[in-house]
PDB file of N, CA and C in Angstrom:
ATOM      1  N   UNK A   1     106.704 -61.094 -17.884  1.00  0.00           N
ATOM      2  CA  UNK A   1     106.962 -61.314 -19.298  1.00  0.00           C
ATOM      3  C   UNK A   1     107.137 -59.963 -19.993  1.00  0.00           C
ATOM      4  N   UNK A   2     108.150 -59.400 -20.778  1.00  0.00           N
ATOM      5  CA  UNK A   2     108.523 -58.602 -21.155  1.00  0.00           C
ATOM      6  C   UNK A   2     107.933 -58.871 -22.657  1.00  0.00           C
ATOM      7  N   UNK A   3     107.704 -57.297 -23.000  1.00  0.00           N
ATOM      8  CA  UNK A   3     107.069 -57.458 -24.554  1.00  0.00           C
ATOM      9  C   UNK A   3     108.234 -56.816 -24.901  1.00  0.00           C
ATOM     10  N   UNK A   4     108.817 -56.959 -26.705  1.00  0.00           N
ATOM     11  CA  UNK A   4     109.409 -55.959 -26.961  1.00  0.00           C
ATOM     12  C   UNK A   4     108.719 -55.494 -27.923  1.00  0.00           C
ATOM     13  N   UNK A   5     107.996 -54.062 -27.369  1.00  0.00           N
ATOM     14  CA  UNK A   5     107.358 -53.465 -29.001  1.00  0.00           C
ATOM     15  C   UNK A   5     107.642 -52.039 -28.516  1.00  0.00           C
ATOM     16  N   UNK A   6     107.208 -51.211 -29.333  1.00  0.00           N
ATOM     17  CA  UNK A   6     107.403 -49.494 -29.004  1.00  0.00           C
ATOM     18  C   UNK A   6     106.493 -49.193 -27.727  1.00  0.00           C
ATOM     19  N   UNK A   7     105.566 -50.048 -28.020  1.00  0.00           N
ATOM     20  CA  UNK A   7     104.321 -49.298 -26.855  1.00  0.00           C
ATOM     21  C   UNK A   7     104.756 -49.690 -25.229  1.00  0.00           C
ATOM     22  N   UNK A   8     105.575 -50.968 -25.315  1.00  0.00           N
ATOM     23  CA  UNK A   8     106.279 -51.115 -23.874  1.00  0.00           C
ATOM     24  C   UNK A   8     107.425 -50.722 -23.658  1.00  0.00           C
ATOM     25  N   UNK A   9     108.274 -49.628 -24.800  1.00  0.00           N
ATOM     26  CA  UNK A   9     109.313 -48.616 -24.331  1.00  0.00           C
ATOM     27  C   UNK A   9     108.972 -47.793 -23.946  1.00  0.00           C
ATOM     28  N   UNK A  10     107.399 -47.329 -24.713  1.00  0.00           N
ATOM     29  CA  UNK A  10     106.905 -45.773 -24.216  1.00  0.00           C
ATOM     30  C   UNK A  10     106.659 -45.932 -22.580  1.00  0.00           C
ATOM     31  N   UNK A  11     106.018 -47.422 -22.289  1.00  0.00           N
ATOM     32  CA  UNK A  11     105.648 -47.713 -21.072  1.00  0.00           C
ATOM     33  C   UNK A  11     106.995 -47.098 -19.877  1.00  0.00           C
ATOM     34  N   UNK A  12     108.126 -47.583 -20.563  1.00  0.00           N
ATOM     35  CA  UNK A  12     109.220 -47.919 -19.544  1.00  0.00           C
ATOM     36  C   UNK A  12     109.562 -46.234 -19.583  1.00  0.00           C
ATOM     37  N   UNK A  13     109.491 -45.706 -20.967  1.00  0.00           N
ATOM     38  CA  UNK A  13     109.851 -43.945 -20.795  1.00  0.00           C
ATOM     39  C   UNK A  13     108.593 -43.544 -19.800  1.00  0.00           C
ATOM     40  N   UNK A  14     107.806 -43.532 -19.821  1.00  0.00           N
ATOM     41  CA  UNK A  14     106.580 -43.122 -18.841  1.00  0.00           C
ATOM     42  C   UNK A  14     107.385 -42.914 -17.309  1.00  0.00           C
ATOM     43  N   UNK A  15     107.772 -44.294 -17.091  1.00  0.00           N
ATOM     44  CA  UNK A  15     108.358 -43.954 -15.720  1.00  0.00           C
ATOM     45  C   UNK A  15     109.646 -43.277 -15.779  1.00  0.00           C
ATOM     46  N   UNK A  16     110.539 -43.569 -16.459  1.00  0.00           N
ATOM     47  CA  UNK A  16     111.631 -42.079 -16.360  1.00  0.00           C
ATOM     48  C   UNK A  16     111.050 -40.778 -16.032  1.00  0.00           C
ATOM     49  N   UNK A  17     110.053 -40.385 -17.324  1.00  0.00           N
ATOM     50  CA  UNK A  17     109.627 -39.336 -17.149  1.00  0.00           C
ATOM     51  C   UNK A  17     109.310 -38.716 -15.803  1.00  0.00           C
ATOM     52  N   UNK A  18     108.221 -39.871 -15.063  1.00  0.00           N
ATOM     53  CA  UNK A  18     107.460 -39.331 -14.087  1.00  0.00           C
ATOM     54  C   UNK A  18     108.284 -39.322 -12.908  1.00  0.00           C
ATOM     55  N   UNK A  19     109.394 -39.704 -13.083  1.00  0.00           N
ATOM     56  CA  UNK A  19     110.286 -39.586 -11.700  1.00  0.00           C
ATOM     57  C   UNK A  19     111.361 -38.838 -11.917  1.00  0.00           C
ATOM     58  N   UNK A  20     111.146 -37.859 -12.918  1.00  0.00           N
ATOM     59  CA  UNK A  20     111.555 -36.798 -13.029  1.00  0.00           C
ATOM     60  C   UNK A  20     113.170 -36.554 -14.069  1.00  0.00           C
ATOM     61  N   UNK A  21     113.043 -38.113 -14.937  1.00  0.00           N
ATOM     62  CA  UNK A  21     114.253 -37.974 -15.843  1.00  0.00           C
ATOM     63  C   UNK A  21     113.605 -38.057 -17.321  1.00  0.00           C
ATOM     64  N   UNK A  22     114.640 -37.472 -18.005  1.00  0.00           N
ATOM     65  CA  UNK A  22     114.153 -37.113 -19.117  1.00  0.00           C
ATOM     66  C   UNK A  22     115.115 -38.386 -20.093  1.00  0.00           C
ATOM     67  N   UNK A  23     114.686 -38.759 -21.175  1.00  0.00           N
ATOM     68  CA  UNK A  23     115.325 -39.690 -21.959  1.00  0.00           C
ATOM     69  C   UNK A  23     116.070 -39.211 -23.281  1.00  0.00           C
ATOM     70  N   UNK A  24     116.892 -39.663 -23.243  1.00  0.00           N
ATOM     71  CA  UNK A  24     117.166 -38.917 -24.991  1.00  0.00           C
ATOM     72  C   UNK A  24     118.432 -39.985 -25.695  1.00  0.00           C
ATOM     73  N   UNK A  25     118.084 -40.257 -26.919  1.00  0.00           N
ATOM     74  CA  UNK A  25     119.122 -41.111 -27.759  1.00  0.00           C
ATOM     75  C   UNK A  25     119.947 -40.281 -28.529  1.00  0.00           C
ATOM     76  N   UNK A  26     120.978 -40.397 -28.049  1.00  0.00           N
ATOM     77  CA  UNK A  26     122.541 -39.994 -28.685  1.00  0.00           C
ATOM     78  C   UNK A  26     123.421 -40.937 -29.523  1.00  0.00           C
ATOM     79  N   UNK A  27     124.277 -40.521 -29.599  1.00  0.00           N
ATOM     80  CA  UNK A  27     125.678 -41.113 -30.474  1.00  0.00           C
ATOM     81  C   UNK A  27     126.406 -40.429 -29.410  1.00  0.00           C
ATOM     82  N   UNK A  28     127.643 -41.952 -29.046  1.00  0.00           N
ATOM     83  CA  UNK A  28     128.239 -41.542 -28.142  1.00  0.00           C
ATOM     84  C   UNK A  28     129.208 -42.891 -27.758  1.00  0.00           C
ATOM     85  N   UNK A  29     130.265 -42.822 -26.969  1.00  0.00           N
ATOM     86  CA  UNK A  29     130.856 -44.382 -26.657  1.00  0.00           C
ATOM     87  C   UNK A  29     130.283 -44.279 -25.329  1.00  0.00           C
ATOM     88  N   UNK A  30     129.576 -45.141 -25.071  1.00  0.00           N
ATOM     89  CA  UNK A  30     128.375 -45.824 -24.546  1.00  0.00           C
ATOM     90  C   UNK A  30     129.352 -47.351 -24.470  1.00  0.00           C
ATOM     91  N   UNK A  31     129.806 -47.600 -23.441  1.00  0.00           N
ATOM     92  CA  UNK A  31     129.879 -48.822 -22.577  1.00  0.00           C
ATOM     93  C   UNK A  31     129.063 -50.622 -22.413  1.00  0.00           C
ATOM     94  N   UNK A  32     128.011 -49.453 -21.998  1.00  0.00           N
ATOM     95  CA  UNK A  32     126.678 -50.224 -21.383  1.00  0.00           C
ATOM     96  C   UNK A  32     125.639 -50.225 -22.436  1.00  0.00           C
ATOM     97  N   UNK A  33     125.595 -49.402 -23.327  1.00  0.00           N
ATOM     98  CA  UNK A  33     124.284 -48.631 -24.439  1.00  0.00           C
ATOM     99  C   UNK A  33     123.227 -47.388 -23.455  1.00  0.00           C
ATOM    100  N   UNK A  34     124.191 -46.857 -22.069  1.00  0.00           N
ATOM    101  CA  UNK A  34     123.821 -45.743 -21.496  1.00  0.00           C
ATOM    102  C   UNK A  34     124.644 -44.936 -21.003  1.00  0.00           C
ATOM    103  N   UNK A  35     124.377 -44.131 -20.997  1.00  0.00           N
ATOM    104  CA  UNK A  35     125.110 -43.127 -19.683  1.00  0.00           C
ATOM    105  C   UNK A  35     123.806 -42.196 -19.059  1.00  0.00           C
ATOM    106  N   UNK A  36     124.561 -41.987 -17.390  1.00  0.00           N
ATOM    107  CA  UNK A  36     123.370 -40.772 -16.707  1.00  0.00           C
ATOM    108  C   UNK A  36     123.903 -40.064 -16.114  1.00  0.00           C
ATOM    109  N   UNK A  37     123.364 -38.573 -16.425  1.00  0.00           N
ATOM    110  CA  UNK A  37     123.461 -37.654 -15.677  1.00  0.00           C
ATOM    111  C   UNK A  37     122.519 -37.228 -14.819  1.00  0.00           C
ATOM    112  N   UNK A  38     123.165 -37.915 -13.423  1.00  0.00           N
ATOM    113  CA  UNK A  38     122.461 -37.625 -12.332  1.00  0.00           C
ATOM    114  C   UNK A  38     121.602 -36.491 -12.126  1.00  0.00           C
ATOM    115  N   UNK A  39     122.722 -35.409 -12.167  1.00  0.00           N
ATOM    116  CA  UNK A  39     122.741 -34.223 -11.720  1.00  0.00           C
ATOM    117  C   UNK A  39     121.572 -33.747 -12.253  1.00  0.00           C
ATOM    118  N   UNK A  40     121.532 -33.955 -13.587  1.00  0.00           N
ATOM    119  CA  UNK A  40     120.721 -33.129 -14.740  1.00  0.00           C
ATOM    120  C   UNK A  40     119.471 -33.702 -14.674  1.00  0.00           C
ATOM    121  N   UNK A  41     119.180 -35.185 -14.297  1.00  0.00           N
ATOM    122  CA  UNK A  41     117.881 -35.908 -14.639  1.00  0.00           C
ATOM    123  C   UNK A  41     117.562 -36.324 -15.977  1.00  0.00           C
ATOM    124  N   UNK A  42     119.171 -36.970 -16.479  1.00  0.00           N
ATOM    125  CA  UNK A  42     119.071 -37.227 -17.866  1.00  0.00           C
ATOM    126  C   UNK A  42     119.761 -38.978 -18.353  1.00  0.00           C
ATOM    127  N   UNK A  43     118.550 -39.530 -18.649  1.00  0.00           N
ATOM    128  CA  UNK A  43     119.144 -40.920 -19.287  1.00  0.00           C
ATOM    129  C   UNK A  43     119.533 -40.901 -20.610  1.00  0.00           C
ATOM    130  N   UNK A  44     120.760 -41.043 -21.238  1.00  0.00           N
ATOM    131  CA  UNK A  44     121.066 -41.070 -22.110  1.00  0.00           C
ATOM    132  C   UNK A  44     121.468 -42.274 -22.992  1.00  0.00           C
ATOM    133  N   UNK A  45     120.571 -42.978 -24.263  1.00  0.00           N
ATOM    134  CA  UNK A  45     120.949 -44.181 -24.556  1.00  0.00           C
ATOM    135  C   UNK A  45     121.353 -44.184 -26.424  1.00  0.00           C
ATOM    136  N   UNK A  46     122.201 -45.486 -25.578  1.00  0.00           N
ATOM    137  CA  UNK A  46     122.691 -45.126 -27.715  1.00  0.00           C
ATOM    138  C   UNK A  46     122.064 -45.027 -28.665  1.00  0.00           C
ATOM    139  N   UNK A  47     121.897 -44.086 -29.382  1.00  0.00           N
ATOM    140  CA  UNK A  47     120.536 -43.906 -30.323  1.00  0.00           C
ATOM    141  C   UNK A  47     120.461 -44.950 -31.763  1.00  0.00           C
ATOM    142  N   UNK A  48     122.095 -46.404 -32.081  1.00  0.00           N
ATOM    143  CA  UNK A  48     121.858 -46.802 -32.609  1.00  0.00           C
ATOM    144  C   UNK A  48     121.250 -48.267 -31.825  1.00  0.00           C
ATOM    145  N   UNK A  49     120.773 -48.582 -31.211  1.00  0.00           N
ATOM    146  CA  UNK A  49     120.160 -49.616 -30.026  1.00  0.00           C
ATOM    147  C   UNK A  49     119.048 -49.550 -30.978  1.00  0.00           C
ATOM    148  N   UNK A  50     118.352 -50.363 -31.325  1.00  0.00           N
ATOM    149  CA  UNK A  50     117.197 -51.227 -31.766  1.00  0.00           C
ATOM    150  C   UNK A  50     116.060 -51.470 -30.712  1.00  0.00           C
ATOM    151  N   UNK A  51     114.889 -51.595 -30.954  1.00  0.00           N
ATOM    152  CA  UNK A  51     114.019 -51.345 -29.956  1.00  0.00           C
ATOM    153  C   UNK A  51     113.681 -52.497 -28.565  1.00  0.00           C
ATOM    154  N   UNK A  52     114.647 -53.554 -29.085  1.00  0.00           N
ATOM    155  CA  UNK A  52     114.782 -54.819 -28.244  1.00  0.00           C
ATOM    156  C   UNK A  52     115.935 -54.299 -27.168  1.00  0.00           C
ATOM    157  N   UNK A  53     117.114 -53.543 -27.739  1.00  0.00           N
ATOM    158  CA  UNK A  53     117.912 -53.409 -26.705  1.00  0.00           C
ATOM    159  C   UNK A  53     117.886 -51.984 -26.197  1.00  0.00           C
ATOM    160  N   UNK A  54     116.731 -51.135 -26.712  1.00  0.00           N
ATOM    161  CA  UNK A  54     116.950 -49.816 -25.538  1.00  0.00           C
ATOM    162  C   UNK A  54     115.827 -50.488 -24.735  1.00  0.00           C
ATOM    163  N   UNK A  55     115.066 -51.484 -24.436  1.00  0.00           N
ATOM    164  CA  UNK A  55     114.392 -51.741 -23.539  1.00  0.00           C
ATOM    165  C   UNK A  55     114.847 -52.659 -22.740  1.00  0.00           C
ATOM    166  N   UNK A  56     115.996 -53.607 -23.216  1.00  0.00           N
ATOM    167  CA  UNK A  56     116.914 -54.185 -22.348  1.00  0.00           C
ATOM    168  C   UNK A  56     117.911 -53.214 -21.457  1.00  0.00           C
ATOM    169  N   UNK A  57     117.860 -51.888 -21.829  1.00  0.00           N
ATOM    170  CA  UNK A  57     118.696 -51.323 -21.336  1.00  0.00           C
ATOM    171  C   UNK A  57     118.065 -50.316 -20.291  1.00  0.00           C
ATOM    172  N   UNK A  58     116.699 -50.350 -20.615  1.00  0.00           N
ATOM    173  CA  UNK A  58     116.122 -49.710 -19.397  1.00  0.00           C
ATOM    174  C   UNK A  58     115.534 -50.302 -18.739  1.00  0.00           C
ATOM    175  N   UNK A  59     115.222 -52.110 -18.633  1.00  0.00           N
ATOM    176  CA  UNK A  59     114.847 -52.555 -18.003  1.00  0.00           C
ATOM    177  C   UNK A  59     116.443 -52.730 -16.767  1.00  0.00           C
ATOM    178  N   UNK A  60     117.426 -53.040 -17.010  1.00  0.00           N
ATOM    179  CA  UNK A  60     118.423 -52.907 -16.098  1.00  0.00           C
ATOM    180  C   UNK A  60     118.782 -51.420 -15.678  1.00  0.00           C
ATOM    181  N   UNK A  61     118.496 -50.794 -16.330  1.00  0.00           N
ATOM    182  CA  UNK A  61     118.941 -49.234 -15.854  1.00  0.00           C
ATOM    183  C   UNK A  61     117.751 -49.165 -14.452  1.00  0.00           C
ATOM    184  N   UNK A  62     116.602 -49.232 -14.802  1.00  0.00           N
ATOM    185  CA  UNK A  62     115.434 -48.620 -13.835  1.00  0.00           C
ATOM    186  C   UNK A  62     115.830 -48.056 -12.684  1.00  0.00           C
ATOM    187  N   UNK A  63     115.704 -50.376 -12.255  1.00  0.00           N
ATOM    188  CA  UNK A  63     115.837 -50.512 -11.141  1.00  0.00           C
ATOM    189  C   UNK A  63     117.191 -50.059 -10.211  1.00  0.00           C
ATOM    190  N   UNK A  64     118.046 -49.314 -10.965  1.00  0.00           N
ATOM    191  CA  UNK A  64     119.371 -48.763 -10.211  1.00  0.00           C
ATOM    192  C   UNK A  64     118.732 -47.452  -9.881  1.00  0.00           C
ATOM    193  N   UNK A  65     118.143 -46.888 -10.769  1.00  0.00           N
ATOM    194  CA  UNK A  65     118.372 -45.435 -10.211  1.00  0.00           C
ATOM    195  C   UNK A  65     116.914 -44.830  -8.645  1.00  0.00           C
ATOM    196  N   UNK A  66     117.544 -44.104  -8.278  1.00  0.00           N
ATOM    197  CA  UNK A  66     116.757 -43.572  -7.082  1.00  0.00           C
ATOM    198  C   UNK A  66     115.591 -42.643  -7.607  1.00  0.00           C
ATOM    199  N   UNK A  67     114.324 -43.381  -7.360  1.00  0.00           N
ATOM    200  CA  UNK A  67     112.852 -43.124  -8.158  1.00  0.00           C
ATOM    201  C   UNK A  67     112.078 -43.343  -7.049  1.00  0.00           C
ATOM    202  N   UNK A  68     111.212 -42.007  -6.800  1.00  0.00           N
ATOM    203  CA  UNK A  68     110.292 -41.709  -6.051  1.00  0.00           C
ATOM    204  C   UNK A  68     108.808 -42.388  -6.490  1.00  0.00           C
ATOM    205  N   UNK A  69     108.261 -43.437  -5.844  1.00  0.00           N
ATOM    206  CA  UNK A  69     107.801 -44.491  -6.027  1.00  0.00           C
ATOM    207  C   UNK A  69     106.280 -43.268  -5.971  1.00  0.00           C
ATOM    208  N   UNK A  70     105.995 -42.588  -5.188  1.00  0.00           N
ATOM    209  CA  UNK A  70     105.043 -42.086  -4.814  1.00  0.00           C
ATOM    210  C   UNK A  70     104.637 -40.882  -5.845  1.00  0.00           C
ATOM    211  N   UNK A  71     105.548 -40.655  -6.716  1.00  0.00           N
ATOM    212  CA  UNK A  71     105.994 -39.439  -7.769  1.00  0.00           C
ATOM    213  C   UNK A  71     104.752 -40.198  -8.999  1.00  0.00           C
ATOM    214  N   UNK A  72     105.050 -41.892  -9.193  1.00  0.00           N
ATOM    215  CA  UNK A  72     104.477 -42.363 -10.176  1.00  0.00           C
ATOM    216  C   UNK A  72     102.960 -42.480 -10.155  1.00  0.00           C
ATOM    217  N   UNK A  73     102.376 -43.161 -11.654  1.00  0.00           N
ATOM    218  CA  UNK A  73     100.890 -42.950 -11.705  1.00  0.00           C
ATOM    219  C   UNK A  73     100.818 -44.606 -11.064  1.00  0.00           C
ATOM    220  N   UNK A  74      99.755 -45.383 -10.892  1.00  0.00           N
ATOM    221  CA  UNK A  74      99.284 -46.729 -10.906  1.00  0.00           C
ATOM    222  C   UNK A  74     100.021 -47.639 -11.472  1.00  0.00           C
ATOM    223  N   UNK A  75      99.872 -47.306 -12.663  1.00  0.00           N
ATOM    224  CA  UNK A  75     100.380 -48.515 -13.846  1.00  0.00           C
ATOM    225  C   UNK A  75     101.699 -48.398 -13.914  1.00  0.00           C
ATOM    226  N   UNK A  76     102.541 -47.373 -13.888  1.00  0.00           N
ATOM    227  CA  UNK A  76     103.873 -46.823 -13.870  1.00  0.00           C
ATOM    228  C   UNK A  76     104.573 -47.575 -12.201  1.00  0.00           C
ATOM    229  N   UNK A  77     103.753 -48.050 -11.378  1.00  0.00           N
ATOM    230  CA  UNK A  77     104.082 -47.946 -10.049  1.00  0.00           C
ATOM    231  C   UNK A  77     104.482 -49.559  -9.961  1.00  0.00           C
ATOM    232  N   UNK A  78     102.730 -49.863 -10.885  1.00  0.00           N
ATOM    233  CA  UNK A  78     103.081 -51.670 -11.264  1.00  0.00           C
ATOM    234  C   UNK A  78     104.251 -51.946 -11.762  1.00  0.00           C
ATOM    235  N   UNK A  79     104.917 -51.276 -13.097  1.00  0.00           N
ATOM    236  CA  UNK A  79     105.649 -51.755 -14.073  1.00  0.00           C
ATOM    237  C   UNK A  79     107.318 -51.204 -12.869  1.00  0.00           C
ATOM    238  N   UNK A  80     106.958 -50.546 -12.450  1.00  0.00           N
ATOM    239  CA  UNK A  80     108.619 -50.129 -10.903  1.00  0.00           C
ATOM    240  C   UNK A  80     108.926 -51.380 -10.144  1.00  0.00           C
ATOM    241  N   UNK A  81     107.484 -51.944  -9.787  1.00  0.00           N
ATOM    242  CA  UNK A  81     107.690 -53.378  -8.878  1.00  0.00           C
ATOM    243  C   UNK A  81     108.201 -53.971  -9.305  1.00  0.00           C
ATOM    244  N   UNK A  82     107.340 -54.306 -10.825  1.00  0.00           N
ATOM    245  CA  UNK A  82     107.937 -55.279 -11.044  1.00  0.00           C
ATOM    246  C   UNK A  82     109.448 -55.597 -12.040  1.00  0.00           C
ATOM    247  N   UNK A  83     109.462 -54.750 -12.531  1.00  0.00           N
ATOM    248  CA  UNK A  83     111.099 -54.387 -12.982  1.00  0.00           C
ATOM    249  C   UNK A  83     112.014 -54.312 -11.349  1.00  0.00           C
ATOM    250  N   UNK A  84     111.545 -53.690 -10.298  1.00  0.00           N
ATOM    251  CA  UNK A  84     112.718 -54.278  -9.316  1.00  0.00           C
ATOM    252  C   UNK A  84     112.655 -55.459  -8.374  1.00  0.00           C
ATOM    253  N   UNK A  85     111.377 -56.091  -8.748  1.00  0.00           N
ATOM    254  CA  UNK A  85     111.433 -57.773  -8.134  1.00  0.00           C
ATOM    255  C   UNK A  85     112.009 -58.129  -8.951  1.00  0.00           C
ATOM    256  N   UNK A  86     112.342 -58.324 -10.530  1.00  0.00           N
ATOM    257  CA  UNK A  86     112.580 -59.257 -10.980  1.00  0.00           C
ATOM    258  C   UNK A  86     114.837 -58.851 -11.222  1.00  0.00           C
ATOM    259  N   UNK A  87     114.566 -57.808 -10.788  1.00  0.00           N
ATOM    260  CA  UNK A  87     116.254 -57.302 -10.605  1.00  0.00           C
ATOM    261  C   UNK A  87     116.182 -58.252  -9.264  1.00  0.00           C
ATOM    262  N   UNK A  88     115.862 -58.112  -8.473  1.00  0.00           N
ATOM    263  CA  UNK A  88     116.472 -58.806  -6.857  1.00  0.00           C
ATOM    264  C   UNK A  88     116.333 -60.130  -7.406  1.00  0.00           C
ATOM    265  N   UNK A  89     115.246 -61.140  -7.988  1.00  0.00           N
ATOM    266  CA  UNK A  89     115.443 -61.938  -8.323  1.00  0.00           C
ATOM    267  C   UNK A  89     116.755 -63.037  -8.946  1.00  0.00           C
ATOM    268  N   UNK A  90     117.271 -61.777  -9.811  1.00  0.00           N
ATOM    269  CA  UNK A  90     118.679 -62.050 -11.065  1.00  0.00           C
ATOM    270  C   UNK A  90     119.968 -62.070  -9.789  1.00  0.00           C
ATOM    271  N   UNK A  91     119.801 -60.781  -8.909  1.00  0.00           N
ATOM    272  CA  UNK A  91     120.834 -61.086  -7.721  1.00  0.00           C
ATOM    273  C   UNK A  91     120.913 -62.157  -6.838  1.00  0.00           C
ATOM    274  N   UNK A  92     119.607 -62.846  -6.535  1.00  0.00           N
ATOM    275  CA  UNK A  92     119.861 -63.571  -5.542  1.00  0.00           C
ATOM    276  C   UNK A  92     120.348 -64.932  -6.244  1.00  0.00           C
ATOM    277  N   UNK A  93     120.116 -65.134  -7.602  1.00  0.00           N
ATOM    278  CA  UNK A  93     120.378 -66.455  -8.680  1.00  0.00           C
ATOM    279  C   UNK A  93     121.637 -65.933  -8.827  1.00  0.00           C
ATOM    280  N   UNK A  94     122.214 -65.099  -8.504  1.00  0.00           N
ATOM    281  CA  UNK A  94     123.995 -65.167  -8.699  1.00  0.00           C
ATOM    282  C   UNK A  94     124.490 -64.927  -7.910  1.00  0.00           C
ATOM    283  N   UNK A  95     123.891 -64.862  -6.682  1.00  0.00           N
ATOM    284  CA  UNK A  95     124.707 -65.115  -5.524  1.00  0.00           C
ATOM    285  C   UNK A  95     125.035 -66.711  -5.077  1.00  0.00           C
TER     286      UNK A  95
END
C-alpha cells in the first residue's frame, strides 16, 4: 500500500540516495516526468509534478535502475523489495 505524503517521498529519495543517485527537480521536456543520467548518478524529475506523481514516478523509475541492494540501510532494503515485487507483479498481469 503506497502512501502519498512527503514523508514516503523522502522514504523513496532515501534509497536513490543510498545507492548512490542524487535527485533533483527541474524544468525540462520530460516525456515520462523523468530523465537519468546514468553516467552522473542523477535522477532528474519534473519539478512541476505534485507530490502524488513524483512518487508515482519513482515508484516506476526504482525498480529499473541498477541498485546495489547491499549499499542500502534495512528499511531502504524493505521498501527495494518491495517496489520490485510489486513491478514483476504489473509484468506478469500484462503478459
Amino acid at each position: 500500500m503506497i502512501k502519498y505524503t512527503p514523508a514516503f517521498l523522502n522514504k523513496l529519495e532515501s534509497v536513490l540516495h543510498e545507492a548512490g543517485y542524487s535527485t533533483r527537480y527541474e524544468r525540462g521536456n520530460f516525456q515520462s516526468g523523468w530523465c537519468l543520467l546514468e553516467h552522473k548518478g542523477i535522477v532528474v524529475l519534473n519539478k512541476f509534478l505534485d507530490t502524488e506523481g513524483r512518487i508515482n514516478t519513482l515508484v516506476d523509475l526504482i525498480p529499473q535502475l541498477q541498485i546495489d541492494f547491499d549499499k542500502l540501510t534495512l528499511e531502504s532494503q524493505k521498501l527495494y523489495e518491495f517496489l520490485s515485487n510489486n513491478a514483476l507483479k504489473d509484468i506478469e498481469e500484462n503478459i
